[in-house]
PDB file of N, CA and C in Angstrom:
ATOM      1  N   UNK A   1      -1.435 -15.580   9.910  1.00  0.00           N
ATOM      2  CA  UNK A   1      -0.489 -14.520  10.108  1.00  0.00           C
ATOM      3  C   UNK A   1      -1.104 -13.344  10.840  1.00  0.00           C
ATOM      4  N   UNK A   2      -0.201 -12.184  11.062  1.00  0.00           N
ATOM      5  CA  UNK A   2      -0.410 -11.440  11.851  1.00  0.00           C
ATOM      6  C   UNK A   2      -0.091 -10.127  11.673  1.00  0.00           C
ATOM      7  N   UNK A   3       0.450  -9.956  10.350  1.00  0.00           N
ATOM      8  CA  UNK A   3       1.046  -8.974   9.809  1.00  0.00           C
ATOM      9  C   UNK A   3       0.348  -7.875   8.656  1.00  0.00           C
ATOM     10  N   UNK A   4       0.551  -7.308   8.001  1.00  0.00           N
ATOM     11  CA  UNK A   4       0.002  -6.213   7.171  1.00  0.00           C
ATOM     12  C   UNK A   4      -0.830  -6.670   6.073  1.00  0.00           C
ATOM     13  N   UNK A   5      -0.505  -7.975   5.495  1.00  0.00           N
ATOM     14  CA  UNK A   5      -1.340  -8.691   4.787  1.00  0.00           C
ATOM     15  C   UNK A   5      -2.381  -9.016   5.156  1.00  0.00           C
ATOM     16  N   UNK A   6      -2.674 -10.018   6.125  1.00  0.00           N
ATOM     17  CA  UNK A   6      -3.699 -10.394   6.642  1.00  0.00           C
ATOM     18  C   UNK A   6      -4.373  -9.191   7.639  1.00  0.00           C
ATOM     19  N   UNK A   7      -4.273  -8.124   7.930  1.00  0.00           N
ATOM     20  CA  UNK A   7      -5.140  -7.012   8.024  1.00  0.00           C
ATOM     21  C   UNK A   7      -5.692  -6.339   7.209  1.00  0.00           C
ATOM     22  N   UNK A   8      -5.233  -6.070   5.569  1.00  0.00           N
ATOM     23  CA  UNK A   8      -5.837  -5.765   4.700  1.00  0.00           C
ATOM     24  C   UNK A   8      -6.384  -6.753   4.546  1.00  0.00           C
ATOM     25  N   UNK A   9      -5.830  -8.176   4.330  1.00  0.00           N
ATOM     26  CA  UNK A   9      -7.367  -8.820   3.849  1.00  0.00           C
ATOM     27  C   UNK A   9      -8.755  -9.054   4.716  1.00  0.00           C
ATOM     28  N   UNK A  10      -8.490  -9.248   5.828  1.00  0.00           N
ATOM     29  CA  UNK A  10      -9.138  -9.150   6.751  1.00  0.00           C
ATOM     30  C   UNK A  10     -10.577  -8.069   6.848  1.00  0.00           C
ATOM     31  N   UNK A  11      -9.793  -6.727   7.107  1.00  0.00           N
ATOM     32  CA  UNK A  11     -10.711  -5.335   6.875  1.00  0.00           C
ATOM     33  C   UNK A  11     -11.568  -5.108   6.033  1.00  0.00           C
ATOM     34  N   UNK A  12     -10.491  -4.967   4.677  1.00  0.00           N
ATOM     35  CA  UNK A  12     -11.282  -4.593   3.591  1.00  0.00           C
ATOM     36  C   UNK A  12     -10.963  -5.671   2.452  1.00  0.00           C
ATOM     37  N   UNK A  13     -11.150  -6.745   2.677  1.00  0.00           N
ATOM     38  CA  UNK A  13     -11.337  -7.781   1.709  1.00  0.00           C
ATOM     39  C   UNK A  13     -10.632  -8.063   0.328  1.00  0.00           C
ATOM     40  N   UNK A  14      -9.498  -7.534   0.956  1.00  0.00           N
ATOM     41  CA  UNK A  14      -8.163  -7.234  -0.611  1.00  0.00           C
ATOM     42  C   UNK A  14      -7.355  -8.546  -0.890  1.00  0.00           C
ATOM     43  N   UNK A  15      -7.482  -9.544  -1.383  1.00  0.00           N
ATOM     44  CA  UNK A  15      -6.796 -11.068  -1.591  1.00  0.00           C
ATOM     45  C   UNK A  15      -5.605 -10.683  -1.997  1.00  0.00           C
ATOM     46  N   UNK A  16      -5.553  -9.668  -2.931  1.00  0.00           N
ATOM     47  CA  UNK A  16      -4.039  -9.595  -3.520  1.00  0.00           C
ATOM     48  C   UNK A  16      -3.242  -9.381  -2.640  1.00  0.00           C
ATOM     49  N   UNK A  17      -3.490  -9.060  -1.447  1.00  0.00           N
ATOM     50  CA  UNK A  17      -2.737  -8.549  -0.077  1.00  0.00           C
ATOM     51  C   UNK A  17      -2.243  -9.090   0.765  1.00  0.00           C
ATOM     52  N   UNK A  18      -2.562 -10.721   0.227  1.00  0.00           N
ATOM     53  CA  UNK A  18      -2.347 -11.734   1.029  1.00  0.00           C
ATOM     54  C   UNK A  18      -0.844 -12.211   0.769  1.00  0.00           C
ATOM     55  N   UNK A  19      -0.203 -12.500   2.103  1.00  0.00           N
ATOM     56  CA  UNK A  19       0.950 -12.890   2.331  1.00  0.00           C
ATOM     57  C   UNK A  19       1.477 -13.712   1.155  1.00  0.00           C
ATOM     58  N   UNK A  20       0.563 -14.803   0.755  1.00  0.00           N
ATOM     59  CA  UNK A  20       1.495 -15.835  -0.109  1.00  0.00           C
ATOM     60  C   UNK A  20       1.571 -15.114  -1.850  1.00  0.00           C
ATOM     61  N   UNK A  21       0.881 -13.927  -1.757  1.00  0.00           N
ATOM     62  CA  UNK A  21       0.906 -13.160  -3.110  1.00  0.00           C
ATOM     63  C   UNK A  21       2.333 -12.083  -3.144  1.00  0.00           C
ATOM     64  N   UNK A  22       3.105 -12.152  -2.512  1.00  0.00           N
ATOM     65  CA  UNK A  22       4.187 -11.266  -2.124  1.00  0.00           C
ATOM     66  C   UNK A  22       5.313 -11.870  -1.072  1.00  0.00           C
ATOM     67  N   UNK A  23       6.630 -12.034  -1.451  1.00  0.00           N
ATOM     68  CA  UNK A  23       7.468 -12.639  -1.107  1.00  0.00           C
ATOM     69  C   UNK A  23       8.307 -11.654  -0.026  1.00  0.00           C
ATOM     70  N   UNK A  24       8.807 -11.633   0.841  1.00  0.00           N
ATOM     71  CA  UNK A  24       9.683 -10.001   1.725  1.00  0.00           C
ATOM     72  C   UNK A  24      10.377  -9.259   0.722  1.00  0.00           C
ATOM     73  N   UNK A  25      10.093  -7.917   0.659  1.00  0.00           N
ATOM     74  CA  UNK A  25      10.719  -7.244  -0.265  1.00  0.00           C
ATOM     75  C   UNK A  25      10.054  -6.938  -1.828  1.00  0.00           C
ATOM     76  N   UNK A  26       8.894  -7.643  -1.848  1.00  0.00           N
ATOM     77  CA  UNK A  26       7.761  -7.877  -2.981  1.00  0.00           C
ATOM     78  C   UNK A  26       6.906  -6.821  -3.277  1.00  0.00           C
ATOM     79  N   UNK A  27       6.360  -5.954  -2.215  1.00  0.00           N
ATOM     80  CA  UNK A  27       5.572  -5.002  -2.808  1.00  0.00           C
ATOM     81  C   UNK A  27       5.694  -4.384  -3.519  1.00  0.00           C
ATOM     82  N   UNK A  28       4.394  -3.862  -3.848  1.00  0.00           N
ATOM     83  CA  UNK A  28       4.514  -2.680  -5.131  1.00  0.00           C
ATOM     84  C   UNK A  28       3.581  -1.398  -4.939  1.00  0.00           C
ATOM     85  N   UNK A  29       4.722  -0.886  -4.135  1.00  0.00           N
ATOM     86  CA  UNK A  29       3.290   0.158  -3.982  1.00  0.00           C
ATOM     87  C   UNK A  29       2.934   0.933  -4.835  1.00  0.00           C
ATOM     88  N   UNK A  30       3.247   1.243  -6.343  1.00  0.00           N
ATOM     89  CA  UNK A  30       2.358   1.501  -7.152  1.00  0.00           C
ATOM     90  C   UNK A  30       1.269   1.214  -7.680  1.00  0.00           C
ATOM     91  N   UNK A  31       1.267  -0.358  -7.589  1.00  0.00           N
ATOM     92  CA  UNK A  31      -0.098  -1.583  -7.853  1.00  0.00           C
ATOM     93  C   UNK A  31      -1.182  -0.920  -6.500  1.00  0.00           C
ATOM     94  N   UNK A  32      -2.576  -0.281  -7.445  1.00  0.00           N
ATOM     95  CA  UNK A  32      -3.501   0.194  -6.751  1.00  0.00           C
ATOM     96  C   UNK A  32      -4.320  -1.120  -6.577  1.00  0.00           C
ATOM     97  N   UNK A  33      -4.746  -1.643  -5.147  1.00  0.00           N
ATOM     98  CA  UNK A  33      -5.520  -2.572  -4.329  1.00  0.00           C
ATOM     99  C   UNK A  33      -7.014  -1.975  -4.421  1.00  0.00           C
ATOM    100  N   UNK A  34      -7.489  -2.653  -4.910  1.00  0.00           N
ATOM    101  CA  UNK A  34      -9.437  -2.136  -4.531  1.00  0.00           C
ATOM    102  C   UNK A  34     -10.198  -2.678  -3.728  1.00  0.00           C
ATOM    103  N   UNK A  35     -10.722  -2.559  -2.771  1.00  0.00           N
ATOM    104  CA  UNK A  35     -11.791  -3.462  -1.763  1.00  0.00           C
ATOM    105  C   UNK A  35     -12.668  -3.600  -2.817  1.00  0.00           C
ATOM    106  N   UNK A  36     -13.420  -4.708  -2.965  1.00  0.00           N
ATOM    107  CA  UNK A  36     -14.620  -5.379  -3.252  1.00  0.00           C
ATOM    108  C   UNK A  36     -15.859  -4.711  -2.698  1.00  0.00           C
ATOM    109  N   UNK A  37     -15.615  -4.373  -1.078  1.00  0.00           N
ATOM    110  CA  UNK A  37     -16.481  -3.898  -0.388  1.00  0.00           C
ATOM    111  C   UNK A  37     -17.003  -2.416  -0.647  1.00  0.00           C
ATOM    112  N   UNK A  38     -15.693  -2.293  -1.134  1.00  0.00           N
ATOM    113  CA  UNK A  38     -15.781  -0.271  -1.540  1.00  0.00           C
ATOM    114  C   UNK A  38     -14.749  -0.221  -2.985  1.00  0.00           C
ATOM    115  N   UNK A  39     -14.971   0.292  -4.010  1.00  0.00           N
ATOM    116  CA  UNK A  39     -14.289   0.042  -4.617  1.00  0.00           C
ATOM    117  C   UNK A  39     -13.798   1.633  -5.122  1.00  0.00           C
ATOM    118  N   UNK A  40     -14.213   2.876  -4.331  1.00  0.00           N
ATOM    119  CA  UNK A  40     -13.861   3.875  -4.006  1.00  0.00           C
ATOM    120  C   UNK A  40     -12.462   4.000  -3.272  1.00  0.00           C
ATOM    121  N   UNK A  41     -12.125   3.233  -2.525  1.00  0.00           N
ATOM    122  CA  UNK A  41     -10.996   2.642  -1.447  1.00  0.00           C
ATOM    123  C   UNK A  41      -9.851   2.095  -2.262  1.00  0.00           C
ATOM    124  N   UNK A  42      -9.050   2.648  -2.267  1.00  0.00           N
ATOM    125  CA  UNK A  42      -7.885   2.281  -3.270  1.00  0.00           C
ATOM    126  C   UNK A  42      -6.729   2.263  -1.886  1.00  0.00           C
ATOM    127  N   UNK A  43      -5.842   1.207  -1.998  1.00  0.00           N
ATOM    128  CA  UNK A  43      -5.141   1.093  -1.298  1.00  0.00           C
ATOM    129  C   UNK A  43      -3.609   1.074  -1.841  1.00  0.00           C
ATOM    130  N   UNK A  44      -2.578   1.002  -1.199  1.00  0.00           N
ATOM    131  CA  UNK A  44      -1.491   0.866  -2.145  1.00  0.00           C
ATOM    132  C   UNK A  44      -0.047   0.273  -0.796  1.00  0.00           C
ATOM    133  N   UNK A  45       0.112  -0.838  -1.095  1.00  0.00           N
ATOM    134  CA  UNK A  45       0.786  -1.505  -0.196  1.00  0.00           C
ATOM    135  C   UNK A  45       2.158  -1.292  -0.426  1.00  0.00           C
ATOM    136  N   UNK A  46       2.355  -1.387   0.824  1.00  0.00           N
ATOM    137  CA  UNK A  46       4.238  -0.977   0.678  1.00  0.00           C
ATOM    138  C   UNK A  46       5.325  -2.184   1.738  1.00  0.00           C
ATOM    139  N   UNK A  47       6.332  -2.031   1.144  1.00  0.00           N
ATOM    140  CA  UNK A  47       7.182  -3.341   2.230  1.00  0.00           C
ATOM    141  C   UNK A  47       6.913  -2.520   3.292  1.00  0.00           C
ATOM    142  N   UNK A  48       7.749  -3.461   4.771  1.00  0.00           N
ATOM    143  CA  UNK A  48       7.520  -2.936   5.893  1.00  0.00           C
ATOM    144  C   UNK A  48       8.701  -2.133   6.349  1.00  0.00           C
ATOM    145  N   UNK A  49       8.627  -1.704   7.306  1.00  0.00           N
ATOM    146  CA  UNK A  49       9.786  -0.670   7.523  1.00  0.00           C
ATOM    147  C   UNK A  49      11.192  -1.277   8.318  1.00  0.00           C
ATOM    148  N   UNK A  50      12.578  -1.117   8.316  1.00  0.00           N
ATOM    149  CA  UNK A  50      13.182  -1.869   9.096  1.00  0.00           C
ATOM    150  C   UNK A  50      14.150  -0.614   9.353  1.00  0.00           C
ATOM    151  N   UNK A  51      14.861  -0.304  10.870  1.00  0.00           N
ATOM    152  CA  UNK A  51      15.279   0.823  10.772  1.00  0.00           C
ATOM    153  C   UNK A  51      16.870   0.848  10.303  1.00  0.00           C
ATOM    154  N   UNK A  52      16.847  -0.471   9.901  1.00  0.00           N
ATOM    155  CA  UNK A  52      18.317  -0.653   9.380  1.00  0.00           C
ATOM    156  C   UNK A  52      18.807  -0.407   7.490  1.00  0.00           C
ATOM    157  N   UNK A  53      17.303  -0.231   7.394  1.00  0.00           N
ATOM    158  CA  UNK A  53      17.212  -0.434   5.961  1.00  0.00           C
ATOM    159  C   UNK A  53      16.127   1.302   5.635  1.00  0.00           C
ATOM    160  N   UNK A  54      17.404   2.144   4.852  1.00  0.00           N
ATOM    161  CA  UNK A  54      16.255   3.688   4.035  1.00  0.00           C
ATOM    162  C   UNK A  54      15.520   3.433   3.391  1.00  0.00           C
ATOM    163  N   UNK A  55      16.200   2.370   2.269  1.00  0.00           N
ATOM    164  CA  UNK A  55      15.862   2.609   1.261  1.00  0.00           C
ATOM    165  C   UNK A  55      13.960   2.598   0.832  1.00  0.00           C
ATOM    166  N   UNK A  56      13.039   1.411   2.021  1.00  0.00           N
ATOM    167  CA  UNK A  56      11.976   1.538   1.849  1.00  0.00           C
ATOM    168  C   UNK A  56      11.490   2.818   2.559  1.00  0.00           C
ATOM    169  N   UNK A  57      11.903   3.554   3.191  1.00  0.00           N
ATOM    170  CA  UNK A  57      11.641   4.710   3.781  1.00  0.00           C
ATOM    171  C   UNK A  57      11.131   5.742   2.698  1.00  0.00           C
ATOM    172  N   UNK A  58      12.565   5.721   1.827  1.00  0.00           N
ATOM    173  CA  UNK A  58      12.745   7.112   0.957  1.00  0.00           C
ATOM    174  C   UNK A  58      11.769   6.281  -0.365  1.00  0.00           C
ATOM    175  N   UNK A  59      11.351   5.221  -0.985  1.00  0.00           N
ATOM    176  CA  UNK A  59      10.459   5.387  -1.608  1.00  0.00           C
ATOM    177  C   UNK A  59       9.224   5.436  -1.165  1.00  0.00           C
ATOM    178  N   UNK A  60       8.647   5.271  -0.160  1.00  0.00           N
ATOM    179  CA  UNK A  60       7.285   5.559   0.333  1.00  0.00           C
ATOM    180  C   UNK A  60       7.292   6.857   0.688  1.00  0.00           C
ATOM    181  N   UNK A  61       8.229   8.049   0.429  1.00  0.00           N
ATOM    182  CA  UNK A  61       8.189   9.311   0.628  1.00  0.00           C
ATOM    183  C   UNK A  61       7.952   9.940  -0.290  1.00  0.00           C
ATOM    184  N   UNK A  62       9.150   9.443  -1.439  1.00  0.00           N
ATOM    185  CA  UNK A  62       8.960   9.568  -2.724  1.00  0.00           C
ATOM    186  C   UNK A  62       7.256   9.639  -3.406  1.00  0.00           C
ATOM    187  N   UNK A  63       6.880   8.271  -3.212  1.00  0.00           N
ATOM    188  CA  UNK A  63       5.396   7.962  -3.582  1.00  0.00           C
ATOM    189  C   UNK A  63       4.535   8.584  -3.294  1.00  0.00           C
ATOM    190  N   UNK A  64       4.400   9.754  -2.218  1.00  0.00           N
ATOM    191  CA  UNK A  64       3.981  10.111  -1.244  1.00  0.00           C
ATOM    192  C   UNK A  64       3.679  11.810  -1.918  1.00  0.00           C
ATOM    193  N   UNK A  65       4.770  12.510  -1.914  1.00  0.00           N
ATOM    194  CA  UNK A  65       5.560  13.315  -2.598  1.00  0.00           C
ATOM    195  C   UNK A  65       4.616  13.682  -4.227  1.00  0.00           C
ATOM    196  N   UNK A  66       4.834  12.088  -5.018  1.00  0.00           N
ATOM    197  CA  UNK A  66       4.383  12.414  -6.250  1.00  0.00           C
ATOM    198  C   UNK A  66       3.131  12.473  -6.059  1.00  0.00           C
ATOM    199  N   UNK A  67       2.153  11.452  -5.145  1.00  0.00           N
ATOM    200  CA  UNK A  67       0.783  11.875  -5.209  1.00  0.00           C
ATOM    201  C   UNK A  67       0.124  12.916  -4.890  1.00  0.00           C
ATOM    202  N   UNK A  68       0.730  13.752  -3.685  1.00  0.00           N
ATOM    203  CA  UNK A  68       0.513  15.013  -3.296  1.00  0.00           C
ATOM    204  C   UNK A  68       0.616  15.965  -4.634  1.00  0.00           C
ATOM    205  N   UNK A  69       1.158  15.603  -5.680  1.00  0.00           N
ATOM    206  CA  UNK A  69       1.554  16.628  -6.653  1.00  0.00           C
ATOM    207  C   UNK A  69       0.754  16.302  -7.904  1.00  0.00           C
ATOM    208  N   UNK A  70      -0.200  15.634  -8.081  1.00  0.00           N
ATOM    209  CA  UNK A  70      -1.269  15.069  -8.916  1.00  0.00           C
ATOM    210  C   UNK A  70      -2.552  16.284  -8.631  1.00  0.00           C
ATOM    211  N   UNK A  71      -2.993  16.273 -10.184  1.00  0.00           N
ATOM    212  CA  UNK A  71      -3.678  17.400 -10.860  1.00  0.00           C
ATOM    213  C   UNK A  71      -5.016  17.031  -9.980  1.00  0.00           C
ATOM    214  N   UNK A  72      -5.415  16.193 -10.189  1.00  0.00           N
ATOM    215  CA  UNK A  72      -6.906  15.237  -9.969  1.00  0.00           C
ATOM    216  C   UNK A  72      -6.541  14.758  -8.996  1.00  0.00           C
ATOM    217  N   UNK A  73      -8.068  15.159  -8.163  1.00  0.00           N
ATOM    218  CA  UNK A  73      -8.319  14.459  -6.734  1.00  0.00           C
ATOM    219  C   UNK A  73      -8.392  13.375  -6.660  1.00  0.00           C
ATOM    220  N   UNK A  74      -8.902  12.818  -7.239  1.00  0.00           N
ATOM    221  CA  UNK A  74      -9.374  11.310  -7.343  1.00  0.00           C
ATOM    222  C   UNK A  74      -7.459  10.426  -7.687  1.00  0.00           C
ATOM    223  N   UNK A  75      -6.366  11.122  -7.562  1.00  0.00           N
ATOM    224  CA  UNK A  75      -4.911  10.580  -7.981  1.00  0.00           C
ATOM    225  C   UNK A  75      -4.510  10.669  -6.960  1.00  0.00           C
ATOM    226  N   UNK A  76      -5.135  11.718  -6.186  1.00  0.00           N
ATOM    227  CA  UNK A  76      -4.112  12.001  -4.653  1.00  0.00           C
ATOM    228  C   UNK A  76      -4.091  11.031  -3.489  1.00  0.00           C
ATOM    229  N   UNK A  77      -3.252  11.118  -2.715  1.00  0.00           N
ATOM    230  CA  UNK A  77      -3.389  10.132  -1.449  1.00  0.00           C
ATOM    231  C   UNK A  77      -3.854  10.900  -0.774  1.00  0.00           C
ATOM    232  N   UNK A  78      -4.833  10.190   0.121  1.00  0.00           N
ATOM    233  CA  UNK A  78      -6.239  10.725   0.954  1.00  0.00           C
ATOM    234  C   UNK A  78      -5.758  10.397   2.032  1.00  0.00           C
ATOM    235  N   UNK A  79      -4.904   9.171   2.809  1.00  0.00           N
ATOM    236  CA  UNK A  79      -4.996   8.648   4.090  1.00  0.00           C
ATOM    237  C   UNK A  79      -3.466   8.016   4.108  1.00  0.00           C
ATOM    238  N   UNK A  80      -3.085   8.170   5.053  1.00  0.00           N
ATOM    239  CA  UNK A  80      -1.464   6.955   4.727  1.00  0.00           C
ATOM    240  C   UNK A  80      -1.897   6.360   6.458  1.00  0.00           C
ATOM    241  N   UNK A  81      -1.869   4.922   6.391  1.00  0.00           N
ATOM    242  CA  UNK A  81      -2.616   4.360   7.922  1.00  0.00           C
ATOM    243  C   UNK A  81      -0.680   3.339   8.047  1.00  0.00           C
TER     244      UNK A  81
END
Protein backbone atom coordinates (compact mmCIF):
# COMPACT_ATOMS: atom_id res chain seq x y z
CA UNK A 1 0.00 0.00 0.00
CA UNK A 2 0.56 3.48 -0.30
CA UNK A 3 -1.37 5.19 2.09
CA UNK A 4 -1.10 6.57 5.79
CA UNK A 5 -0.64 3.21 7.23
CA UNK A 6 2.12 1.98 5.56
CA UNK A 7 4.03 5.37 6.10
CA UNK A 8 3.71 5.16 9.70
CA UNK A 9 4.80 1.81 9.62
CA UNK A 10 7.37 2.33 7.43
CA UNK A 11 9.03 5.62 9.28
CA UNK A 12 8.59 4.98 12.61
CA UNK A 13 7.95 1.35 12.98
CA UNK A 14 4.24 1.47 14.38
CA UNK A 15 2.51 -2.19 13.32
CA UNK A 16 -0.66 -1.15 14.86
CA UNK A 17 -0.80 1.30 11.92
CA UNK A 18 -0.94 -1.14 9.56
CA UNK A 19 -3.71 -1.20 7.07
CA UNK A 20 -5.08 -4.73 7.87
CA UNK A 21 -5.35 -3.50 11.73
CA UNK A 22 -8.10 -0.89 10.75
CA UNK A 23 -10.96 -1.26 8.43
CA UNK A 24 -12.10 2.55 6.42
CA UNK A 25 -13.61 4.48 8.99
CA UNK A 26 -11.65 2.43 11.91
CA UNK A 27 -9.42 4.79 13.51
CA UNK A 28 -9.06 5.88 16.76
CA UNK A 29 -7.44 8.72 17.23
CA UNK A 30 -7.49 8.62 20.79
CA UNK A 31 -5.47 5.16 20.82
CA UNK A 32 -1.84 6.68 21.49
CA UNK A 33 0.74 4.74 18.80
CA UNK A 34 4.41 4.47 20.21
CA UNK A 35 7.46 3.93 17.88
CA UNK A 36 9.63 1.19 19.17
CA UNK A 37 12.33 3.33 17.77
CA UNK A 38 11.43 6.32 20.05
CA UNK A 39 9.07 5.68 22.46
CA UNK A 40 8.98 9.48 23.36
CA UNK A 41 7.00 9.75 19.86
CA UNK A 42 3.47 9.22 20.47
CA UNK A 43 1.43 9.29 17.53
CA UNK A 44 -2.31 9.32 17.19
CA UNK A 45 -3.95 8.23 13.92
CA UNK A 46 -6.95 9.57 12.44
CA UNK A 47 -9.35 8.44 9.34
CA UNK A 48 -8.53 10.24 6.21
CA UNK A 49 -10.11 13.27 5.08
CA UNK A 50 -12.89 13.28 2.31
CA UNK A 51 -14.28 16.69 1.37
CA UNK A 52 -17.65 15.29 1.17
CA UNK A 53 -17.64 14.04 4.55
CA UNK A 54 -17.19 16.94 8.15
CA UNK A 55 -17.70 14.85 10.25
CA UNK A 56 -13.86 13.50 10.35
CA UNK A 57 -12.84 17.07 10.03
CA UNK A 58 -14.68 18.38 13.17
CA UNK A 59 -13.36 15.49 15.33
CA UNK A 60 -9.74 15.89 14.56
CA UNK A 61 -10.38 19.57 15.57
CA UNK A 62 -12.14 18.66 18.40
CA UNK A 63 -9.06 16.33 19.46
CA UNK A 64 -6.93 18.95 18.66
CA UNK A 65 -8.74 21.62 20.71
CA UNK A 66 -8.78 19.25 23.86
CA UNK A 67 -5.05 18.59 23.70
CA UNK A 68 -4.10 22.14 23.37
CA UNK A 69 -6.07 22.51 26.68
CA UNK A 70 -4.13 19.81 28.79
CA UNK A 71 -2.36 20.84 32.07
CA UNK A 72 0.91 18.70 31.29
CA UNK A 73 3.22 18.99 28.53
CA UNK A 74 3.93 15.72 28.07
CA UNK A 75 -0.53 15.50 27.14
CA UNK A 76 -0.22 18.16 24.58
CA UNK A 77 0.02 17.77 20.83
CA UNK A 78 3.49 18.77 19.74
CA UNK A 79 3.20 18.24 15.82
CA UNK A 80 -0.02 17.47 13.63
CA UNK A 81 1.98 16.12 10.10
Amino acid sequence: GVGKSTLLNRVFGIEQASAENFEPGQADIEKELISPQNDRLVLHYSDGFDPAVDANCEGVKAFIKKRKEKEHVKDQLHAVW
